[in-house]
N, C-alpha and C. Protein backbone atom coordinates (compact mmCIF):
# COMPACT_ATOMS: atom_id res chain seq x y z
N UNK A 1 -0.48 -3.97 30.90
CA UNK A 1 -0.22 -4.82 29.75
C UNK A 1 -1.52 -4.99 28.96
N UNK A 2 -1.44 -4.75 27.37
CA UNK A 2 -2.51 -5.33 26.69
C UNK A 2 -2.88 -6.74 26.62
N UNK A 3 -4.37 -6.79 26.43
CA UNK A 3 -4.29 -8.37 25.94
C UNK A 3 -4.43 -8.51 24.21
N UNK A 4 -4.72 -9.40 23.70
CA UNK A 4 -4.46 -10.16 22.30
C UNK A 4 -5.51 -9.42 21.77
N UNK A 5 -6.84 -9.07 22.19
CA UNK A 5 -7.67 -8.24 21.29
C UNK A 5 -7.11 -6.96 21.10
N UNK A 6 -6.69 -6.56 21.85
CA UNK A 6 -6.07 -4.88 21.67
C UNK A 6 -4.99 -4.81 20.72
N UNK A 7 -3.91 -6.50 21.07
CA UNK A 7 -2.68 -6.17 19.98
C UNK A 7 -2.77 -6.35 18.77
N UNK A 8 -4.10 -7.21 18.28
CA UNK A 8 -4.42 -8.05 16.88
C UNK A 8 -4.59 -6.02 16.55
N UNK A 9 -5.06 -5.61 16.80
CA UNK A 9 -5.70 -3.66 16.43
C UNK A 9 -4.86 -3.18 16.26
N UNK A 10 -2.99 -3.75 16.60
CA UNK A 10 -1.97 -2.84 16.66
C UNK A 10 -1.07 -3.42 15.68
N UNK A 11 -1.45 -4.71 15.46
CA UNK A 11 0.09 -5.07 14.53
C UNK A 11 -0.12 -4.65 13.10
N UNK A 12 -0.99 -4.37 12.67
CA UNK A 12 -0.80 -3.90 11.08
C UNK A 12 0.40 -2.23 11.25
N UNK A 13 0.12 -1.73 12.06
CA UNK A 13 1.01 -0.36 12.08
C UNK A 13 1.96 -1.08 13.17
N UNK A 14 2.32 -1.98 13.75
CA UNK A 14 3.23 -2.34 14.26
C UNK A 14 4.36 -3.02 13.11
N UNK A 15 3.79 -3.71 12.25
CA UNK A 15 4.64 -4.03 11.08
C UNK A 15 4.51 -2.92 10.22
N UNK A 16 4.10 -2.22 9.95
CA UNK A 16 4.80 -0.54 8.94
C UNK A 16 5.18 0.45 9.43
N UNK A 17 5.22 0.62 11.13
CA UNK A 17 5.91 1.08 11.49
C UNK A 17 5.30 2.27 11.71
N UNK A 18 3.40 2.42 12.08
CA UNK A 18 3.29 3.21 12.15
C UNK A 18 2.66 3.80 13.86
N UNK A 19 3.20 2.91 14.79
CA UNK A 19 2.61 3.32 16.10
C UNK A 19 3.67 4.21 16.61
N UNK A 20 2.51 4.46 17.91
CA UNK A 20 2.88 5.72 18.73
C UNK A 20 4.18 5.09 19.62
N UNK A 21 4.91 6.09 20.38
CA UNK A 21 5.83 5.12 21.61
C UNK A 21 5.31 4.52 22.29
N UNK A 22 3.97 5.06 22.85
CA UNK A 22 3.77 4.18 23.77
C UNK A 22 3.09 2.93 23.38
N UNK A 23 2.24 2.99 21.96
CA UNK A 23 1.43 1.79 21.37
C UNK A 23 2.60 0.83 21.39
N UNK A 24 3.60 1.75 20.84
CA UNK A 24 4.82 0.59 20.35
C UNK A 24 5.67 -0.15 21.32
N UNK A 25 5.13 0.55 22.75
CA UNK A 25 6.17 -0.11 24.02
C UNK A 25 5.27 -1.44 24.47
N UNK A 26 3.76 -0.78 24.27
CA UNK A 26 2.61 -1.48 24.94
C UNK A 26 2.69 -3.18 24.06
N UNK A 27 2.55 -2.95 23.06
CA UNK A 27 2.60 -4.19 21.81
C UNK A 27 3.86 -4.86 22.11
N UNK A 28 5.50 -4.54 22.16
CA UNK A 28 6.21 -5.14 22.75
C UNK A 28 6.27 -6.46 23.83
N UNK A 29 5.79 -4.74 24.49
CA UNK A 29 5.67 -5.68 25.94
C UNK A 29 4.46 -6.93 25.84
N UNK A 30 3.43 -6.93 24.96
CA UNK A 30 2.75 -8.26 24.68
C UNK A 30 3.33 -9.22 23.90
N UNK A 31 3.71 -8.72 23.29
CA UNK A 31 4.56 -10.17 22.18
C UNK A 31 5.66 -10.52 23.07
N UNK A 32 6.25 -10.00 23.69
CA UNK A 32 7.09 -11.08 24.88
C UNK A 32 6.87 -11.87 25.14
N UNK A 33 5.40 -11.71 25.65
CA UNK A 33 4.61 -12.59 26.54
C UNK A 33 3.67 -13.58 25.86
N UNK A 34 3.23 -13.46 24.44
CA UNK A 34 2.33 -13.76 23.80
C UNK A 34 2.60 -14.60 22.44
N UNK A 35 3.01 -15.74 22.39
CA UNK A 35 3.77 -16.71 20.72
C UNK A 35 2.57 -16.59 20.02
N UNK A 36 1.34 -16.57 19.89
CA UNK A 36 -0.05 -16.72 19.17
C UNK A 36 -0.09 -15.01 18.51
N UNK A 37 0.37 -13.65 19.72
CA UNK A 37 0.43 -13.03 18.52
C UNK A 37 1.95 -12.71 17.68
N UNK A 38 2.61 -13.08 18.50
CA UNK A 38 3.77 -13.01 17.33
C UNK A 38 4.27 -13.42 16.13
N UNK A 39 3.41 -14.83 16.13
CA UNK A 39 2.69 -15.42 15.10
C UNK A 39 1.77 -14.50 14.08
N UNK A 40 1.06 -13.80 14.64
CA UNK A 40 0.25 -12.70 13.97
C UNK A 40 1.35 -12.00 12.99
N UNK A 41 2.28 -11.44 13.60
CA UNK A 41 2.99 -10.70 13.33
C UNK A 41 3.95 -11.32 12.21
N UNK A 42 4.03 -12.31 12.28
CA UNK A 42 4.87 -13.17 11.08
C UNK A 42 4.01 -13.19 9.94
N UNK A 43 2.83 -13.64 10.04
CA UNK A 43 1.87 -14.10 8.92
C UNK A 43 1.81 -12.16 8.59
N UNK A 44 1.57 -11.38 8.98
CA UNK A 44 1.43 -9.81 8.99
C UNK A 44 2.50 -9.25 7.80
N UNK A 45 3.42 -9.90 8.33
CA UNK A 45 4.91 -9.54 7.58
C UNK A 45 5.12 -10.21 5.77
N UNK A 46 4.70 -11.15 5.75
CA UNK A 46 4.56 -12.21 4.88
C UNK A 46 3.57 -11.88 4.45
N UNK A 47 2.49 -11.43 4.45
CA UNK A 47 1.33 -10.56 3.56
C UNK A 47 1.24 -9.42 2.94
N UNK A 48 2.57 -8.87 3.76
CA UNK A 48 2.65 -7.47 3.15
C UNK A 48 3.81 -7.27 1.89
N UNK A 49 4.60 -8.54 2.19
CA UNK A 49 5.65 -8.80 1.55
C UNK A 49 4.81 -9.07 0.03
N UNK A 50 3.90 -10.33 0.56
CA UNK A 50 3.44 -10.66 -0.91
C UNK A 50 2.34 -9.97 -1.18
N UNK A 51 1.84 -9.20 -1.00
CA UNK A 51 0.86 -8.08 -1.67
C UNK A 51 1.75 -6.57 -2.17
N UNK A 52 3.03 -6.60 -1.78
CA UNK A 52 3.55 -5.71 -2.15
C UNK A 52 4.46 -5.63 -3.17
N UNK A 53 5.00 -7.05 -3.70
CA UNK A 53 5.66 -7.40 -4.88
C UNK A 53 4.69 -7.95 -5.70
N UNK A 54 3.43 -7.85 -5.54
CA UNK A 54 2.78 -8.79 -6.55
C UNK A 54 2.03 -7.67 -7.81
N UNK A 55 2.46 -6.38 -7.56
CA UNK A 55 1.49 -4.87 -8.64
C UNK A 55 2.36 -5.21 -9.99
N UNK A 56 2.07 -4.93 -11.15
CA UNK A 56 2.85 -3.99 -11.96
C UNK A 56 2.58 -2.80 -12.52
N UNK A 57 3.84 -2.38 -12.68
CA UNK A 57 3.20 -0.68 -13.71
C UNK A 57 3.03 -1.24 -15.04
N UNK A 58 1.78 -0.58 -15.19
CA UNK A 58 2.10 -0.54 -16.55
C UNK A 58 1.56 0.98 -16.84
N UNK A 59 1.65 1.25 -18.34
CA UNK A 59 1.85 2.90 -19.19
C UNK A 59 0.69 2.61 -20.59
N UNK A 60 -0.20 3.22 -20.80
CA UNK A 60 -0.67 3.31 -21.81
C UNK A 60 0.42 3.46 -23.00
N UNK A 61 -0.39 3.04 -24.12
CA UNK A 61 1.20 3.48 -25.08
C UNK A 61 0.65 5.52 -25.86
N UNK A 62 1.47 5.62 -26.45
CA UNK A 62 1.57 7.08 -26.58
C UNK A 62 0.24 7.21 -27.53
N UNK A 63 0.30 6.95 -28.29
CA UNK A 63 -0.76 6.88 -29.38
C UNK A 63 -2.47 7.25 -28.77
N UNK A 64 -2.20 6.43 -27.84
CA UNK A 64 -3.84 6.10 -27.02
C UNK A 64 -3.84 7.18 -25.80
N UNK A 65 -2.37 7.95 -25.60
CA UNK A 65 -2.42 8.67 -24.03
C UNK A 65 -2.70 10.17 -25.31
N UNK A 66 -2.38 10.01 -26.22
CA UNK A 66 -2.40 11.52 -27.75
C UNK A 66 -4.15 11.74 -27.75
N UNK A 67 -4.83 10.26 -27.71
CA UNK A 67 -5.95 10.59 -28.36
C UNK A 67 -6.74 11.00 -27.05
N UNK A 68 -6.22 10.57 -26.03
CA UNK A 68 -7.15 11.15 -24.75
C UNK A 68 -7.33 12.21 -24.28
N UNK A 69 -5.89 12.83 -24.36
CA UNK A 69 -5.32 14.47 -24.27
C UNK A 69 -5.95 15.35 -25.14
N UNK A 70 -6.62 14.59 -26.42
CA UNK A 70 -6.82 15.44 -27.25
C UNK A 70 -8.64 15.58 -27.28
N UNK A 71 -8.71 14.15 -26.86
CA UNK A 71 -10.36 14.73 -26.78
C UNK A 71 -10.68 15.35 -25.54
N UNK A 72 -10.16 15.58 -24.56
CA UNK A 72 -10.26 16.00 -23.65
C UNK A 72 -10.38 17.74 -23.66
N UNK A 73 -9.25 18.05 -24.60
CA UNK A 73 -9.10 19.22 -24.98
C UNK A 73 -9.85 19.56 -26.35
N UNK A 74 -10.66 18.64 -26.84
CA UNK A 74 -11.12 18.94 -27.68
C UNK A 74 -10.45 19.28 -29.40
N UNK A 75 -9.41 18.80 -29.55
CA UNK A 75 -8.78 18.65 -30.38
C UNK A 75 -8.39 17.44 -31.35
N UNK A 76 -8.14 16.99 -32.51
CA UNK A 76 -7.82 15.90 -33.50
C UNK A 76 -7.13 15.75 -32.52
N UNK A 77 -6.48 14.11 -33.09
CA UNK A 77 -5.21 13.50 -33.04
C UNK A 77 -3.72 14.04 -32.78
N UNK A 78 -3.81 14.77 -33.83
CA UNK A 78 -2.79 15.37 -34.73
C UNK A 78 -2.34 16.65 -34.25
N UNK A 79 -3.44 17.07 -33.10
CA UNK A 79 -3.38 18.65 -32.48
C UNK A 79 -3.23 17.98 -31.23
N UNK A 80 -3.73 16.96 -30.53
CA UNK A 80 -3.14 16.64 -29.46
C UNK A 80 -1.57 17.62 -28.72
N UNK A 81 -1.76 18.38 -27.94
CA UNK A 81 -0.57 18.75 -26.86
C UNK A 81 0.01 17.03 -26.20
N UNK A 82 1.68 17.60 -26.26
CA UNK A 82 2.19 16.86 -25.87
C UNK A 82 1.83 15.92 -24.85
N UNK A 83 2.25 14.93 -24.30
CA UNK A 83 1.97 14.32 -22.93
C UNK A 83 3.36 14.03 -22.00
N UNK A 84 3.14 14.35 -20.64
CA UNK A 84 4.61 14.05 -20.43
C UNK A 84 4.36 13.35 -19.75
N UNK A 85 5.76 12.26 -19.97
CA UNK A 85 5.97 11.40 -19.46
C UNK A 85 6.38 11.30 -17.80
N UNK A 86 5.29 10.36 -16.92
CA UNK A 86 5.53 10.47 -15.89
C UNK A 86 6.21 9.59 -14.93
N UNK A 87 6.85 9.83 -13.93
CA UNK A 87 7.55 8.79 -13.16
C UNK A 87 7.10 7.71 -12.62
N UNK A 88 7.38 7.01 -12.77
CA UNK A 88 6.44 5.64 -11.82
C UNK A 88 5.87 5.97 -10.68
N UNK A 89 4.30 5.81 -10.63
CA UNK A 89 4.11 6.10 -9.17
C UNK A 89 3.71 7.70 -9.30
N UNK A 90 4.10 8.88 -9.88
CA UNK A 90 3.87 10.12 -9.25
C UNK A 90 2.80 10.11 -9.34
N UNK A 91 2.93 11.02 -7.97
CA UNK A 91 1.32 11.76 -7.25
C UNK A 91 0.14 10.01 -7.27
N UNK A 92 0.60 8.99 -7.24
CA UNK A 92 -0.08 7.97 -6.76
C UNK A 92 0.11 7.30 -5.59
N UNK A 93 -0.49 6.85 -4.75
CA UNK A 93 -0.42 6.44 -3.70
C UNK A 93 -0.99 5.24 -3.82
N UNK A 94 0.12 3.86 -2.76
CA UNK A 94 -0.49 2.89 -3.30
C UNK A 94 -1.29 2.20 -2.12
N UNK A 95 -2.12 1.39 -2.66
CA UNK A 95 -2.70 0.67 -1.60
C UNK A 95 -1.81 -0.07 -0.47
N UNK A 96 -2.32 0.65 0.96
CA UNK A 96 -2.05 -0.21 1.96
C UNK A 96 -1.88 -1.53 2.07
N UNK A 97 -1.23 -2.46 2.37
CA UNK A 97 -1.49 -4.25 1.92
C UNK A 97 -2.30 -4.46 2.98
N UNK A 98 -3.08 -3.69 4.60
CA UNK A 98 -3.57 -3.73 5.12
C UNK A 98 -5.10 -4.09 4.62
N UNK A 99 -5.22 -2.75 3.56
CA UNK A 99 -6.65 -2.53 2.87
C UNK A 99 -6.68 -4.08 2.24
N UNK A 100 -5.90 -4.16 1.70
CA UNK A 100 -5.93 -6.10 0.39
C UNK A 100 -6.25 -6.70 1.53
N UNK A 101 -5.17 -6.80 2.26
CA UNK A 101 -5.34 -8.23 3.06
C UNK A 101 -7.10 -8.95 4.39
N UNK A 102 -7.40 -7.63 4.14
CA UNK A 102 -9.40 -7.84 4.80
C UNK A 102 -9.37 -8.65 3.62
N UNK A 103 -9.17 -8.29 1.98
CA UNK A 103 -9.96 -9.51 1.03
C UNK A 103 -9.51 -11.07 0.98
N UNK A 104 -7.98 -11.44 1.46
CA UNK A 104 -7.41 -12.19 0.92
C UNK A 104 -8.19 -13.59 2.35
């Protein structure tokens, strides 16, 4: 059986779901036994919740994404190549609420 220093190391991927079987049998089997970290595990849950609804997207507007494309490429305004429009999120990856929550 682990003790409480080993599981405090396990519950951030114990709440996203990212341990091994056996991390994940081992951590179990402590929070059975353990209300102080299951407690962890609540406050864990509830941090990730609210660091994870709290982003928004936002989009440059077109005008300003024309003139970037274009100096980039070295071109006016007006010669600017298209820009396409991208999906929320593509090819971005977002911060862990793990990484936030060391600041909070």
């Amino acid at each position: 059986m682990i003790h409480c220093r080993a599981a405090e190391e396990l519950i951030t991927g114990y709440v996203d779901g990212e341990l091994t079987a056996d991390e994940l049998a081992a951590i179990d089997e402590h929070l059975a036994g353990c209300p102080a970290c299951r407690e962890r595990v609540v406050h864990e849950r509830q941090t990730k919740e609210l660091v994870g609804g709290s982003h928004r997207e936002e989009s440059a507007p077109e005008r300003l994404r024309r003139r970037i494309i274009g100096a980039i490429f070295g071109k006016p305004d007006a010669a600017a190549p298209s820009v396409p429009k991208l999906a929320p999120n593509a090819g971005i990856k977002p911060i862990k609420p793990e990484s936030t929550s060391i600041c909070l």
